[in-house]
Protein backbone atom coordinates (compact mmCIF):
# COMPACT_ATOMS: atom_id res chain seq x y z
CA UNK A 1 34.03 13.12 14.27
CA UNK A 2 36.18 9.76 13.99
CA UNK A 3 38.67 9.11 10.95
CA UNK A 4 37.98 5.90 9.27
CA UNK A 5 41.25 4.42 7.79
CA UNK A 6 41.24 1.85 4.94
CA UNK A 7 43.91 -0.86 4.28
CA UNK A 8 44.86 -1.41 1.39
CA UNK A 9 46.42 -4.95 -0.12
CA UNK A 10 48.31 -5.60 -2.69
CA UNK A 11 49.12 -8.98 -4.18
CA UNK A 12 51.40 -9.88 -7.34
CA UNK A 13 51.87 -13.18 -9.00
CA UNK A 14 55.08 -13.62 -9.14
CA UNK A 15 57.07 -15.87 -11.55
CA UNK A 16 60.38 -16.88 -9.64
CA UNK A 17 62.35 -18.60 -13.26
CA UNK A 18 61.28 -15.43 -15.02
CA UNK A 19 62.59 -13.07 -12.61
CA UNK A 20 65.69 -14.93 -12.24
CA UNK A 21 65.79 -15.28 -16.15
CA UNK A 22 65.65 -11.35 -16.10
CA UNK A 23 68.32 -10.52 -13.24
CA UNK A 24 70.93 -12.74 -15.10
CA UNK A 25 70.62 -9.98 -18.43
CA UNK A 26 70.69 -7.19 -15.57
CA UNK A 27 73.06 -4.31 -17.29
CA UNK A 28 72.80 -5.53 -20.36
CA UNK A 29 70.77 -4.51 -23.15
CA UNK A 30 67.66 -6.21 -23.88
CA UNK A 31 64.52 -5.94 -26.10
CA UNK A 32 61.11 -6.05 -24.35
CA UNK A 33 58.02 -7.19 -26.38
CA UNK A 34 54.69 -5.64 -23.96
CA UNK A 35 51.26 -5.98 -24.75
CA UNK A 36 51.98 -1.95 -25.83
CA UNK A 37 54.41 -2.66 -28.16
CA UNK A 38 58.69 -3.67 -28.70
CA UNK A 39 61.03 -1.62 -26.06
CA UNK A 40 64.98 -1.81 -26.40
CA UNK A 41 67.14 -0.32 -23.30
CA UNK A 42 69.36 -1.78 -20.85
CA UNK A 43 67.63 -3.26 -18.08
CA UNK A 44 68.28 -1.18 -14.98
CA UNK A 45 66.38 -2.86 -12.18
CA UNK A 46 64.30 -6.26 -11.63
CA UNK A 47 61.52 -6.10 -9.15
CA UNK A 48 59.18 -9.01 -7.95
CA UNK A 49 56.77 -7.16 -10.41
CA UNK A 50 57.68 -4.99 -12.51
CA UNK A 51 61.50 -3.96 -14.14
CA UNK A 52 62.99 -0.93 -15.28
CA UNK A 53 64.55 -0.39 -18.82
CA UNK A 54 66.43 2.90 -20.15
CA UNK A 55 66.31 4.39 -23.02
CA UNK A 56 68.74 7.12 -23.49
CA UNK A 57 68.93 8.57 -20.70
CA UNK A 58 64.72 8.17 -19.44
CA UNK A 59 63.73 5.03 -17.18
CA UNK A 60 60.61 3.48 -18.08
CA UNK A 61 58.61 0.80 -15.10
CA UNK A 62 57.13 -1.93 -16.78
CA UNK A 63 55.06 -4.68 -15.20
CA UNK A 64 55.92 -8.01 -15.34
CA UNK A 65 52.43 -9.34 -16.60
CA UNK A 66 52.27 -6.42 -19.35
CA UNK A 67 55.51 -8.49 -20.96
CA UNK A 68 55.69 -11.29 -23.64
CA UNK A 69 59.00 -11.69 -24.07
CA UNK A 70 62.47 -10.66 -23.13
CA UNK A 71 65.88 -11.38 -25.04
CA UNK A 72 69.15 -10.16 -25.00
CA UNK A 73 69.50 -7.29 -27.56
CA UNK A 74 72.30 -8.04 -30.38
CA UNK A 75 73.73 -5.84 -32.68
CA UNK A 76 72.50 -2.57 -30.85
């Protein structure tokens, strides 16, 4: 019997002012509209597609082309 192995590709469109945009608020907190609704955390990580916000104490992954907007959160 042979083993067949499939390869698998991924590809991301990646948005290089956005992602810049979002490493400068790194730390800080920030308020994340999705296409699933509003998100407030501090923004933990940014990744060529996807970041990751906490929320007391629980991380959350969201992908870049899931979000609308992103600003810095005042008044938190």
């Amino acid at each position: 019997m042979s083993q067949s192995t499939q390869r698998l590709t991924y590809s991301a469109h990646v948005e290089s002012t956005f992602t810049a945009y979002l490493s400068q608020l790194k730390g800080q907190q920030v308020t994340v509209q999705t296409t699933r609704g509003v998100l407030t955390g501090v923004l933990q990580q940014v990744g060529y597609d996807s970041i990751e916000v906490s929320i007391q104490h629980q991380v959350f992954a969201i992908r870049l082309m899931e979000i609308i907007w992103v600003t810095e959160a005042r008044g938190v």
